[in-house]
N, C-alpha and C. Protein backbone atom coordinates (compact mmCIF):
# COMPACT_ATOMS: atom_id res chain seq x y z
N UNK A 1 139.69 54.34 61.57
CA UNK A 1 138.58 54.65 62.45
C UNK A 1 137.81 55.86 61.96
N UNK A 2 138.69 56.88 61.33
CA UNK A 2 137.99 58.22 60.90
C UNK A 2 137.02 57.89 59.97
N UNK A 3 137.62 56.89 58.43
CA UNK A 3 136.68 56.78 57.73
C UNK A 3 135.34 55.82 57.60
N UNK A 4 135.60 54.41 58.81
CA UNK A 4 134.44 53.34 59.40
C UNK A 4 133.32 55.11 59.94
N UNK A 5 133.98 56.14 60.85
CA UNK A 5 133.25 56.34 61.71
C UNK A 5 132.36 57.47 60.65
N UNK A 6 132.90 58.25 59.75
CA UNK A 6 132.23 58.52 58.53
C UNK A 6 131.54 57.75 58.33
N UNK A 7 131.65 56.42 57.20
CA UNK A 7 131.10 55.99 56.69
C UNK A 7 129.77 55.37 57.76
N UNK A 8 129.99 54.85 58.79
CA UNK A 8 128.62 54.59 59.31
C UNK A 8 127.47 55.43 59.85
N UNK A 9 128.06 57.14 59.46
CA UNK A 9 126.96 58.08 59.82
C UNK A 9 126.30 58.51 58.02
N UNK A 10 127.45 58.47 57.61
CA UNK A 10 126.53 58.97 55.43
C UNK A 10 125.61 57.41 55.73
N UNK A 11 126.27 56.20 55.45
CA UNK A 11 125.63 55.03 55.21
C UNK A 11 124.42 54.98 56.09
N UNK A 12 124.15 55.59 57.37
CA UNK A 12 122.68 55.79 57.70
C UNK A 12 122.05 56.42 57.31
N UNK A 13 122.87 57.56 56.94
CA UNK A 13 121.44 58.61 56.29
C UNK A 13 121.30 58.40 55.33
N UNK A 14 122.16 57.80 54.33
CA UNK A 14 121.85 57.26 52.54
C UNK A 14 120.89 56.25 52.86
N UNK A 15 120.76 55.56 53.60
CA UNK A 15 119.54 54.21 53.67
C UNK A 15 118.36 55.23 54.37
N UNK A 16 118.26 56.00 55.19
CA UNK A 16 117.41 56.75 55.76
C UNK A 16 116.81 57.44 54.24
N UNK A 17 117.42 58.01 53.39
CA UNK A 17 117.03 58.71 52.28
C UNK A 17 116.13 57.65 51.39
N UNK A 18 116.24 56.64 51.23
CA UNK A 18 116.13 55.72 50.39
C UNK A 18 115.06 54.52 51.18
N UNK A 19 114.86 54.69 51.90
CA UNK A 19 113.67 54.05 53.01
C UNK A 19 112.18 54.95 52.70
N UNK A 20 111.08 53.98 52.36
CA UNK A 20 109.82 54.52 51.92
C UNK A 20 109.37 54.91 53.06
N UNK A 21 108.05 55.61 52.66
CA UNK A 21 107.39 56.45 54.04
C UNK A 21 107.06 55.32 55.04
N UNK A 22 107.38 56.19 56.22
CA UNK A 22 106.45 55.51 57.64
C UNK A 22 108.31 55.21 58.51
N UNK A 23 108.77 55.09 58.25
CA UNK A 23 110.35 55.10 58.93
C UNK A 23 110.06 56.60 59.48
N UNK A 24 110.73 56.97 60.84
CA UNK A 24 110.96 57.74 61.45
C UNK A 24 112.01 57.66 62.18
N UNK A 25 112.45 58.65 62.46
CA UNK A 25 114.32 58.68 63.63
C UNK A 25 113.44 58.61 65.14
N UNK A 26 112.25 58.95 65.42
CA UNK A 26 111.82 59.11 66.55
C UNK A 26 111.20 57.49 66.66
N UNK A 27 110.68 57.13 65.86
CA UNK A 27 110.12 55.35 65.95
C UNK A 27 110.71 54.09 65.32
N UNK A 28 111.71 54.48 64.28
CA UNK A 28 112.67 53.04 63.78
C UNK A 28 113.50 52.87 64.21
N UNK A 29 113.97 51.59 64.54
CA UNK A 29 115.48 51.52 65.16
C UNK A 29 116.50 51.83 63.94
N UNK A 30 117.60 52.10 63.71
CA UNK A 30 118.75 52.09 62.84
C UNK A 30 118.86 50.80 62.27
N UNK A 31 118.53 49.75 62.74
CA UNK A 31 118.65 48.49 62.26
C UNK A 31 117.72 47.97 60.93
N UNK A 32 116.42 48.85 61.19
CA UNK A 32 115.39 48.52 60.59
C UNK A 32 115.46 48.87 59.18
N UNK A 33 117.09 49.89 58.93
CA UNK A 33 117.42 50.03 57.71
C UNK A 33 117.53 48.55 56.81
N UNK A 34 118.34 47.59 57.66
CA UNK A 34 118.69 46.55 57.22
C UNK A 34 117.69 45.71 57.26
N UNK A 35 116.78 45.64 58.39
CA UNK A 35 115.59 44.35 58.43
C UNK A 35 115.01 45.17 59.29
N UNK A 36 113.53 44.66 59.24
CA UNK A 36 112.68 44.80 60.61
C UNK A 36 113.13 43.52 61.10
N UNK A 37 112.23 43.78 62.82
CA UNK A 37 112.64 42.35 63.56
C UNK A 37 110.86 41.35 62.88
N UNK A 38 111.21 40.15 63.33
CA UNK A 38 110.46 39.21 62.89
C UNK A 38 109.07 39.59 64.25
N UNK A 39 108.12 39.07 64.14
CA UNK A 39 107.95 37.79 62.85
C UNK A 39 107.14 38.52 61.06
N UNK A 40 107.52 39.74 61.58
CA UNK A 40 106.67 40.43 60.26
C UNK A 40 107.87 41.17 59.87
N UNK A 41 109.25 40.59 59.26
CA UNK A 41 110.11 41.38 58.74
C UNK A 41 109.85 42.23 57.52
N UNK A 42 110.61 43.21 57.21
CA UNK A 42 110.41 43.84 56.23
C UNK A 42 111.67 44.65 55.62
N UNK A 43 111.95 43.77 54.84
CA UNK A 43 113.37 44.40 53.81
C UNK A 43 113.22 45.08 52.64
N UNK A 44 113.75 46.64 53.11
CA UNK A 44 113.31 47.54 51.61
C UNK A 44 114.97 47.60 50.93
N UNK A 45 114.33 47.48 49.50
CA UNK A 45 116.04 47.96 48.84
C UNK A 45 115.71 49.30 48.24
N UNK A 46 116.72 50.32 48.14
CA UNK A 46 118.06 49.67 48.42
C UNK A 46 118.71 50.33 49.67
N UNK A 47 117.73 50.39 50.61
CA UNK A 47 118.29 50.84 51.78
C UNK A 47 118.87 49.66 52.93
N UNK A 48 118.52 48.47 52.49
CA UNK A 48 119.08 47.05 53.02
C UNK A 48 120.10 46.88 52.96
N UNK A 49 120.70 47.11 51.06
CA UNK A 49 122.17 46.98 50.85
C UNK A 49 122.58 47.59 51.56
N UNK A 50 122.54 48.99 51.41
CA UNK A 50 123.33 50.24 51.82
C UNK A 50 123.80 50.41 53.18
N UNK A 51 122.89 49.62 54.40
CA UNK A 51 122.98 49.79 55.82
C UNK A 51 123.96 48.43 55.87
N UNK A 52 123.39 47.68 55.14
CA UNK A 52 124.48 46.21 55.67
C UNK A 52 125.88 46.31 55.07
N UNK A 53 126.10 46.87 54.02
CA UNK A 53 126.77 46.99 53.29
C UNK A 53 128.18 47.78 54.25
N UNK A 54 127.20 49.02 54.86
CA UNK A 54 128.08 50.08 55.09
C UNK A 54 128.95 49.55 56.53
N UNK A 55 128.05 48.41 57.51
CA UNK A 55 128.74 47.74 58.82
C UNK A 55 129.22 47.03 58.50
N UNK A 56 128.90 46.07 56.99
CA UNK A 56 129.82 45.17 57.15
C UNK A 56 131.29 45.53 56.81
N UNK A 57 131.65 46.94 56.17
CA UNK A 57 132.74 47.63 55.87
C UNK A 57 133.18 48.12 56.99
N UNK A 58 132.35 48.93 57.27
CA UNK A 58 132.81 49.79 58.70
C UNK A 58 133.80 48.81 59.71
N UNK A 59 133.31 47.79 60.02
CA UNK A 59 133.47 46.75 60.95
C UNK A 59 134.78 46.34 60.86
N UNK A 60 135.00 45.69 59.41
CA UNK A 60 136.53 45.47 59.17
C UNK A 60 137.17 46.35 58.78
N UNK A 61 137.24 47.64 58.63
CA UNK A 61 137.80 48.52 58.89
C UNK A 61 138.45 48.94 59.96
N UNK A 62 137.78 49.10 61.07
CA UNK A 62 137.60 49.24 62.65
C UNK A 62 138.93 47.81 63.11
N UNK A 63 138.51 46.74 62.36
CA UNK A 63 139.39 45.55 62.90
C UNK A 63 140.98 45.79 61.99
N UNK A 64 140.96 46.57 61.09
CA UNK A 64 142.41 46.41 60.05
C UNK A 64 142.94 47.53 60.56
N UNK A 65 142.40 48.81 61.63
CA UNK A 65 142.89 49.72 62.11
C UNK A 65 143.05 48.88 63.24
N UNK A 66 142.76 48.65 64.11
CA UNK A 66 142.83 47.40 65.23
C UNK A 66 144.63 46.85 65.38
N UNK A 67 144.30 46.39 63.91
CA UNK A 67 145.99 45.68 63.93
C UNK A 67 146.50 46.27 63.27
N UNK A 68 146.22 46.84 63.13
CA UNK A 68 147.88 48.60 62.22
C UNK A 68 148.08 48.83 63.96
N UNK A 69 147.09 48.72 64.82
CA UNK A 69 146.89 50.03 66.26
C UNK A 69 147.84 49.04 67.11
N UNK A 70 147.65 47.67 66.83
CA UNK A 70 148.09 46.97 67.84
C UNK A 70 149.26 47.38 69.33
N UNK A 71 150.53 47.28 67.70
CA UNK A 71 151.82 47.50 68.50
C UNK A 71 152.42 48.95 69.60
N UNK A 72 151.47 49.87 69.20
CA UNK A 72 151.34 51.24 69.83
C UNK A 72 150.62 51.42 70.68
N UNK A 73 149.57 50.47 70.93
CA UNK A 73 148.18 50.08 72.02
C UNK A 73 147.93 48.69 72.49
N UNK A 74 149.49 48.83 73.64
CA UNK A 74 149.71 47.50 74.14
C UNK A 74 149.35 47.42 75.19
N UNK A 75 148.18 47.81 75.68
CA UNK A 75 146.76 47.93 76.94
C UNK A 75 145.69 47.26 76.27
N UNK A 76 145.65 45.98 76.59
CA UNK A 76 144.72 44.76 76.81
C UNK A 76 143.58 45.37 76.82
N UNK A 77 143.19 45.99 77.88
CA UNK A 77 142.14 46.74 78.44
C UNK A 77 141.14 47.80 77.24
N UNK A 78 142.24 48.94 76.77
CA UNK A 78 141.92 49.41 75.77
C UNK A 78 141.91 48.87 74.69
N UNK A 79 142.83 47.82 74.08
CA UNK A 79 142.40 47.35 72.84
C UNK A 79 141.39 46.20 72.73
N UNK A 80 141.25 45.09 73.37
CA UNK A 80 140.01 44.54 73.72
C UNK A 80 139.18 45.02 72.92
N UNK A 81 137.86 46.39 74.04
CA UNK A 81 136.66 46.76 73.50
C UNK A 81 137.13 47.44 72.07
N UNK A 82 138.29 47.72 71.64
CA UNK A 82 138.04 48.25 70.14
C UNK A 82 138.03 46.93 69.35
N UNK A 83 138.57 45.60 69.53
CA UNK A 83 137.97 44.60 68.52
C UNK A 83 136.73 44.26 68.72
N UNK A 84 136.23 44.29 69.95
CA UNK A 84 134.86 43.60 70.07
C UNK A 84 133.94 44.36 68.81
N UNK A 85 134.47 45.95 69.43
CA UNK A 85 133.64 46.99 68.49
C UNK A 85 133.32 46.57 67.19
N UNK A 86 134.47 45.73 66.49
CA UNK A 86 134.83 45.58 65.16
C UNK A 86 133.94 44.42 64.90
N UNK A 87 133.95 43.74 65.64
CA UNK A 87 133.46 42.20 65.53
C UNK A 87 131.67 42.58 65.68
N UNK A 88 131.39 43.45 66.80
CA UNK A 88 129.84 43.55 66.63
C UNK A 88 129.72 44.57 65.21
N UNK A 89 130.26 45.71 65.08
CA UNK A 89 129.57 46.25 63.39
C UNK A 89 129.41 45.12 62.42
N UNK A 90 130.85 44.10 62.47
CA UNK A 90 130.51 42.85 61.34
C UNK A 90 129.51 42.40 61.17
N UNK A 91 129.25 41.60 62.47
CA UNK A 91 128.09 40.73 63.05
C UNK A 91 126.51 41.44 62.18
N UNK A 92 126.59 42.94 62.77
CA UNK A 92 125.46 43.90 62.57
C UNK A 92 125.27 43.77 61.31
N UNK A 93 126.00 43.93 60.22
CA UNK A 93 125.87 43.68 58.60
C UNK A 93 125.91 42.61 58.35
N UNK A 94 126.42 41.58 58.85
CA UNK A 94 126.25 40.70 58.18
C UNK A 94 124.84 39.95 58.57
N UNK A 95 123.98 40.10 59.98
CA UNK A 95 123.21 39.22 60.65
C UNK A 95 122.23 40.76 60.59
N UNK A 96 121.03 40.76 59.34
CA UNK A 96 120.15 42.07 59.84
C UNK A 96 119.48 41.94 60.78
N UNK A 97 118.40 42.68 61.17
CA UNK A 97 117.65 42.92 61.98
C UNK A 97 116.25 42.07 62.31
N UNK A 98 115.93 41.04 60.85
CA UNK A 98 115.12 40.28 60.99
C UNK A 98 115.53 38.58 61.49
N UNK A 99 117.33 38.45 61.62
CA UNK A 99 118.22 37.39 61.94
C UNK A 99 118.21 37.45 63.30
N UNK A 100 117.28 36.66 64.17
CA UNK A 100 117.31 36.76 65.24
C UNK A 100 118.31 35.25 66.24
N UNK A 101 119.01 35.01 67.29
CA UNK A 101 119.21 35.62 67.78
C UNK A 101 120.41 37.01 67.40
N UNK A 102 120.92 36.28 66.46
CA UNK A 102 122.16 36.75 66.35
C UNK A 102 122.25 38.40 66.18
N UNK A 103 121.56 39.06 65.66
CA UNK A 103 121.23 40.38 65.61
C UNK A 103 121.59 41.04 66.64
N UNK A 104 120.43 40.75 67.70
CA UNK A 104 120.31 41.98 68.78
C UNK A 104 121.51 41.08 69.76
N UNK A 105 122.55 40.39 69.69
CA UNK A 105 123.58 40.41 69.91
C UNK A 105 125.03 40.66 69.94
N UNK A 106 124.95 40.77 68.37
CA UNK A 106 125.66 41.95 67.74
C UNK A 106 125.51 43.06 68.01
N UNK A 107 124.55 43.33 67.54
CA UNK A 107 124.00 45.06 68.32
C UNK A 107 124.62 45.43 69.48
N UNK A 108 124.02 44.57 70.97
CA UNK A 108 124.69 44.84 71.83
C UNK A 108 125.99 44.56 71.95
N UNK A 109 126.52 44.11 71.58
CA UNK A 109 128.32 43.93 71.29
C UNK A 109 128.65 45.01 70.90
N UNK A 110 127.96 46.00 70.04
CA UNK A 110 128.41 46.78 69.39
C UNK A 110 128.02 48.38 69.97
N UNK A 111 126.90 48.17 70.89
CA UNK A 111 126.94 49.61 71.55
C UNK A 111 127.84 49.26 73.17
N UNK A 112 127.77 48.17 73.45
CA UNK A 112 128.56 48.11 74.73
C UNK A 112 129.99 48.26 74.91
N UNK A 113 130.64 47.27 73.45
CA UNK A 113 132.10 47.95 73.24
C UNK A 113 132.03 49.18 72.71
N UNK A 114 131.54 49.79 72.04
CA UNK A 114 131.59 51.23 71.58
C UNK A 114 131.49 52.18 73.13
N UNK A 115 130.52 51.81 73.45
CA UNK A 115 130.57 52.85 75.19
C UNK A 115 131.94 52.72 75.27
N UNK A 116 132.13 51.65 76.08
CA UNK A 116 133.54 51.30 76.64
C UNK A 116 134.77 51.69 76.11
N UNK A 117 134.84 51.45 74.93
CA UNK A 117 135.89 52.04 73.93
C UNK A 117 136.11 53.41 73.85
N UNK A 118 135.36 54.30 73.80
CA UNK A 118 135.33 55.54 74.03
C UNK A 118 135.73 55.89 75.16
N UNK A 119 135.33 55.20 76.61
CA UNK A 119 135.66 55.67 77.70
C UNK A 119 137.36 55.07 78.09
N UNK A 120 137.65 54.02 77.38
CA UNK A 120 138.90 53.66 77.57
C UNK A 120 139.83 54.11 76.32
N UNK A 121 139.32 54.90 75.54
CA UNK A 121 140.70 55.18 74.75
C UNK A 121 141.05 56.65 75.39
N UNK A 122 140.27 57.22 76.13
CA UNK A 122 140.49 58.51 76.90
C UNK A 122 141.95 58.61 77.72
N UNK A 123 142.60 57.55 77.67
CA UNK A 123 143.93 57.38 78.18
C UNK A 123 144.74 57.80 77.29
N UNK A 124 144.38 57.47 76.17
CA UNK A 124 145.38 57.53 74.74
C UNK A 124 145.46 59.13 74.42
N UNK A 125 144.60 59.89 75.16
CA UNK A 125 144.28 61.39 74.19
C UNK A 125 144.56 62.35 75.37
N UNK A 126 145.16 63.37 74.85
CA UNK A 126 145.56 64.75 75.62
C UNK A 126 144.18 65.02 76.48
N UNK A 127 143.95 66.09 78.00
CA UNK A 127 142.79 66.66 78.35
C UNK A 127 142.62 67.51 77.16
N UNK A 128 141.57 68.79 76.47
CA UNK A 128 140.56 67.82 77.06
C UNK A 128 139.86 67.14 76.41
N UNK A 129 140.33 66.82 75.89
CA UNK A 129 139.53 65.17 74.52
C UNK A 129 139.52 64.43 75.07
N UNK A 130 140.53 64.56 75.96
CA UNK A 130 140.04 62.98 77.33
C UNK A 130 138.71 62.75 77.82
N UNK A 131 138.13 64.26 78.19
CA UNK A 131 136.82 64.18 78.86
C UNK A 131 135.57 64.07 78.05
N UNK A 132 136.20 64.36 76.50
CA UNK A 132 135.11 64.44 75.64
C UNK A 132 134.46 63.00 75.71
N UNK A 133 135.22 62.07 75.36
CA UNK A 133 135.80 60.75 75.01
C UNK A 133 135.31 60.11 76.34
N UNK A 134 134.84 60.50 77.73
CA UNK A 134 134.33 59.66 78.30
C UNK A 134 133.00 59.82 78.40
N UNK A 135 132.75 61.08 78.32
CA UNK A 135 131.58 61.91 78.32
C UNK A 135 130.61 60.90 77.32
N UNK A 136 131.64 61.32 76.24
CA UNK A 136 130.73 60.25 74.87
C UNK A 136 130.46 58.88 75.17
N UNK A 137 130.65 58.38 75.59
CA UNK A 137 131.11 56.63 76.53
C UNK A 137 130.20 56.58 77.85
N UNK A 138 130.04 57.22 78.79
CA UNK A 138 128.97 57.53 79.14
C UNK A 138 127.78 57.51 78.94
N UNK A 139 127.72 58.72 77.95
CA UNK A 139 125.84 58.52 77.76
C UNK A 139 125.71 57.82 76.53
N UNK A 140 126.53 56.93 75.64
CA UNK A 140 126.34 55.84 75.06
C UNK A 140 125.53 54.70 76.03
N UNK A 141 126.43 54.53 76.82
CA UNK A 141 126.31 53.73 77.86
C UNK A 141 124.75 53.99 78.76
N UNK A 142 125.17 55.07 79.39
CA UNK A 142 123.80 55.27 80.06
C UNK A 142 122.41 55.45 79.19
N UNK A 143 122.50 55.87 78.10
CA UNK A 143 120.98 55.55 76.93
C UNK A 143 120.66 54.34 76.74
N UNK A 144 122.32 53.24 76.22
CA UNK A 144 121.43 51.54 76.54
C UNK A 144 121.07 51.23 77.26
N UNK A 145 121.88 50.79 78.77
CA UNK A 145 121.59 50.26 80.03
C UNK A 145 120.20 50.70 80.69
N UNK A 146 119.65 51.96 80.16
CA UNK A 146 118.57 52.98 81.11
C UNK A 146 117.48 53.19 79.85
N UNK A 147 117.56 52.47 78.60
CA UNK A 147 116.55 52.99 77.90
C UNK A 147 114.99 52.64 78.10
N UNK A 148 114.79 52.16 79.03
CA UNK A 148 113.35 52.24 78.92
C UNK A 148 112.97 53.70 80.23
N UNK A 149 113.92 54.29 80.08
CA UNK A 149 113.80 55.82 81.07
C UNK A 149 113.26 56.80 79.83
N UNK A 150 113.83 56.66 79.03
CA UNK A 150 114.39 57.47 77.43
C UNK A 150 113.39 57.13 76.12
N UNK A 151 112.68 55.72 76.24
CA UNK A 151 111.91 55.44 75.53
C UNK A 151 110.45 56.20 75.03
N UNK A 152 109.94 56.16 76.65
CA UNK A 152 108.81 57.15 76.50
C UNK A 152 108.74 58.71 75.79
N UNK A 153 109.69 59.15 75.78
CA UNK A 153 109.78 60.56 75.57
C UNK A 153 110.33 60.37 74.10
N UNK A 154 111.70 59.85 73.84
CA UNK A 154 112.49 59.37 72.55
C UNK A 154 111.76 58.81 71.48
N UNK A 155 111.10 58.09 72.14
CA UNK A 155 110.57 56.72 71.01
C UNK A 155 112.14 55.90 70.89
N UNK A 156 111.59 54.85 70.45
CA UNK A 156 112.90 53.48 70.40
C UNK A 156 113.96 53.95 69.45
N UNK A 157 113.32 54.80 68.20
CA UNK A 157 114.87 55.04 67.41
C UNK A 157 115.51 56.23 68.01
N UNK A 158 115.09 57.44 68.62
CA UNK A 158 115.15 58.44 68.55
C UNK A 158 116.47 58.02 70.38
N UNK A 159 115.97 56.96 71.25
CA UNK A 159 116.92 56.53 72.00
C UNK A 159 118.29 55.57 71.42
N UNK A 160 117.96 54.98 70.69
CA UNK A 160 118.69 54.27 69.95
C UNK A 160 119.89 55.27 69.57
N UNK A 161 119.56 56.37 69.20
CA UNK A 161 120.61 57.29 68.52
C UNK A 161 121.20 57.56 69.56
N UNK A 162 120.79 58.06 70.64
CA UNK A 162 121.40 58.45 71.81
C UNK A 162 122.45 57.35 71.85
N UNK A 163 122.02 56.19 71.73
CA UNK A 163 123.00 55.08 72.03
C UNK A 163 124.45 54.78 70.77
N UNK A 164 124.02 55.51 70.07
CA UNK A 164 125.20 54.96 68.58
C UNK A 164 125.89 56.38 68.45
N UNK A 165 125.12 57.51 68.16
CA UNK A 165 125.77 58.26 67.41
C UNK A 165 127.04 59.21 68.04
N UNK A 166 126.74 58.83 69.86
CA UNK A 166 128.72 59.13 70.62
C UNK A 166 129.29 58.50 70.36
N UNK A 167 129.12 57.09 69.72
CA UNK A 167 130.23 56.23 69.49
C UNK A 167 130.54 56.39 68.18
N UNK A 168 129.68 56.41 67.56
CA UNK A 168 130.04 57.12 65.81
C UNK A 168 131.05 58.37 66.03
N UNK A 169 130.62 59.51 66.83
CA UNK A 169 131.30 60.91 66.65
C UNK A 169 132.70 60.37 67.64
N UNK A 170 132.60 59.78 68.35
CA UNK A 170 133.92 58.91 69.14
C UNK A 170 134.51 58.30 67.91
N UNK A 171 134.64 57.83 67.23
CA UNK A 171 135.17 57.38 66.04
C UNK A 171 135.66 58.30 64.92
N UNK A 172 135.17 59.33 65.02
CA UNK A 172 135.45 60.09 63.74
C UNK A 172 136.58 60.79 64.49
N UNK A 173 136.08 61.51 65.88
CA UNK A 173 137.11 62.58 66.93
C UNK A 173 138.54 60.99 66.96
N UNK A 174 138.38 59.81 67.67
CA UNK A 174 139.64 59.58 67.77
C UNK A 174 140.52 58.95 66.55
N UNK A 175 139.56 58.57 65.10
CA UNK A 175 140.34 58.73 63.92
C UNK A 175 141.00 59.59 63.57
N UNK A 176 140.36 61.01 63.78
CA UNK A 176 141.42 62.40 63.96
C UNK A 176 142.24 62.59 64.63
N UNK A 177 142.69 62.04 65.41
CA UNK A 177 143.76 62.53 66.64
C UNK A 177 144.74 61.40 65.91
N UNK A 178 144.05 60.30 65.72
CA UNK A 178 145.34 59.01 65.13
C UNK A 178 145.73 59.45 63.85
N UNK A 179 144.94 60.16 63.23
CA UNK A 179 145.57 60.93 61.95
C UNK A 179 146.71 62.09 62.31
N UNK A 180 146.10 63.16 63.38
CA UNK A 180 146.87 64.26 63.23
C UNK A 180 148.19 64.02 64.00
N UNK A 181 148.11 63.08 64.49
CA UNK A 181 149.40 62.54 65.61
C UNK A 181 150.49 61.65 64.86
N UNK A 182 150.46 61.41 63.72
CA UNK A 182 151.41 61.09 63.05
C UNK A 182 151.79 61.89 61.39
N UNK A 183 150.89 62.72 61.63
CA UNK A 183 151.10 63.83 60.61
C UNK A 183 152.16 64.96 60.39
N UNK A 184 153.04 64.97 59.98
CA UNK A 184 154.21 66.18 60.16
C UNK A 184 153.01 67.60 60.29
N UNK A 185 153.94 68.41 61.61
CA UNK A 185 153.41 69.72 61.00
C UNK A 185 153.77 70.94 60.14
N UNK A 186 152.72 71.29 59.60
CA UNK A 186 152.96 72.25 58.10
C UNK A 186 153.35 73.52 58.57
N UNK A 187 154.21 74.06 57.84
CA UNK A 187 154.27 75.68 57.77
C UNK A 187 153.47 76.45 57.29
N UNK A 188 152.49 77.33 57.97
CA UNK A 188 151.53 78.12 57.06
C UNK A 188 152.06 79.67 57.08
N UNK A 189 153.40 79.82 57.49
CA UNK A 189 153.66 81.33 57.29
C UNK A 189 153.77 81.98 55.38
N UNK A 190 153.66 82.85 55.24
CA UNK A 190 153.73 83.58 54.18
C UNK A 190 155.03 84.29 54.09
C-alpha cells in the first residue's frame, strides 16, 4: 500500500511534468493525464503511458497487498472497500479517460472505495491515526458526493484533488503503520 500510494502521487506529477501547455491542477481532471473525455479526446505521450501505466501498477499492487492482508483482516466490511479500491485503480489504467462508459466508473469505484477504505481501516490503527484516517475518508468523500459546491471556486481538477489525494496520503500513512507494525524495534542507544 505504501509503495501503490507513492507511486500514484510521483506517477501524477511525472505525467503532470511531461503534459504540454494548457493542463492546469485548477482545470484538468487527473485523468486527463491518460485521455481527455470524448468526443474531442486528446492523448499526449508520454504522459499517457506514465498515468496509465502508474494505476495500472498501483492497482495490483493494492490487490497483492489485499491478499498478503487477507488472513489478519478478517472484517468483510474493511476488506471489501480495499479490493474494490484495487479493482477501480486497475479499471482507471487500464480504461483512460477518453473510454467511456467504463472510465468514469472506475473512477468512481475508485474514489468511493478509497473514501470508505480510509474511514474503515480506522479500526485497524491506534488513536490518533484513527481520526486521521477518517478525517481523510471524509473529505474524500464529501469533495465527490458535494462537488459541484467546490467546483466553482476549485475548478474540476483542483476539486478532483480534494477527492484523490486523502486517499493517496491514506495509503502511504496506512502502508506505514503495516510496515512499522511488523518491523522489529531497533536499538538506537550509543
Amino acid at each position: 500500500m505504501l509503495v501503490a500510494g507513492i507511486a500514484i502521487f510521483m506517477g501524477i506529477i511525472t505525467a503532470e511534468v511531461f503534459y504540454p501547455e494548457g493542463y492546469t491542477t485548477r482545470d484538468s481532471e487527473i485523468s486527463d493525464l491518460g485521455a481527455t473525455r470524448p468526443p474531442h479526446s486528446i492523448i499526449t505521450q508520454p504522459s499517457s503511458t506514465i498515468f496509465n501505466l502508474t494505476m495500472l501498477t498501483s492497482g495490483i499492487l493494492i490487490l497483492i497487498a489485499m491478499f498478503l492482508l487477507r488472513p489478519s483482516i478478517r472484517n468483510l466490511w474493511i476488506s471489501l472497500p480495499f479490493f474494490f479500491l484495487g479493482i477501480g485503480i486497475v479499471g482507471v489504467g487500464l480504461f483512460p479517460g477518453n473510454i467511456t462508459p467504463w472510465h468514469p466508473i472506475f473512477a468512481m469505484l475508485t474514489f468511493t472505495a478509497g473514501g470508505v477504505s480510509a474511514i474503515a481501516s480506522s479500526w485497524l490503527v491506534p488513536s490518533p491515526v484513527r481520526y486521521l484516517y477518517v478525517v481523510l475518508g471524509f473529505t474524500s468523500l464529501c469533495f465527490l458526493f458535494f462537488s459541484q459546491l467546490f467546483i466553482p471556486t476549485l475548478g474540476m481538477g483542483g476539486t478532483e484533488r480534494w477527492v484523490a489525494y486523502p486517499i493517496v496520503f491514506w495509503l502511504i500513512s496506512m502502508g506505514s503503520f503495516l510496515l512499522g507494525r511488523h518491523t522489529p524495534a531497533r536499538s538506537f542507544s550509543t
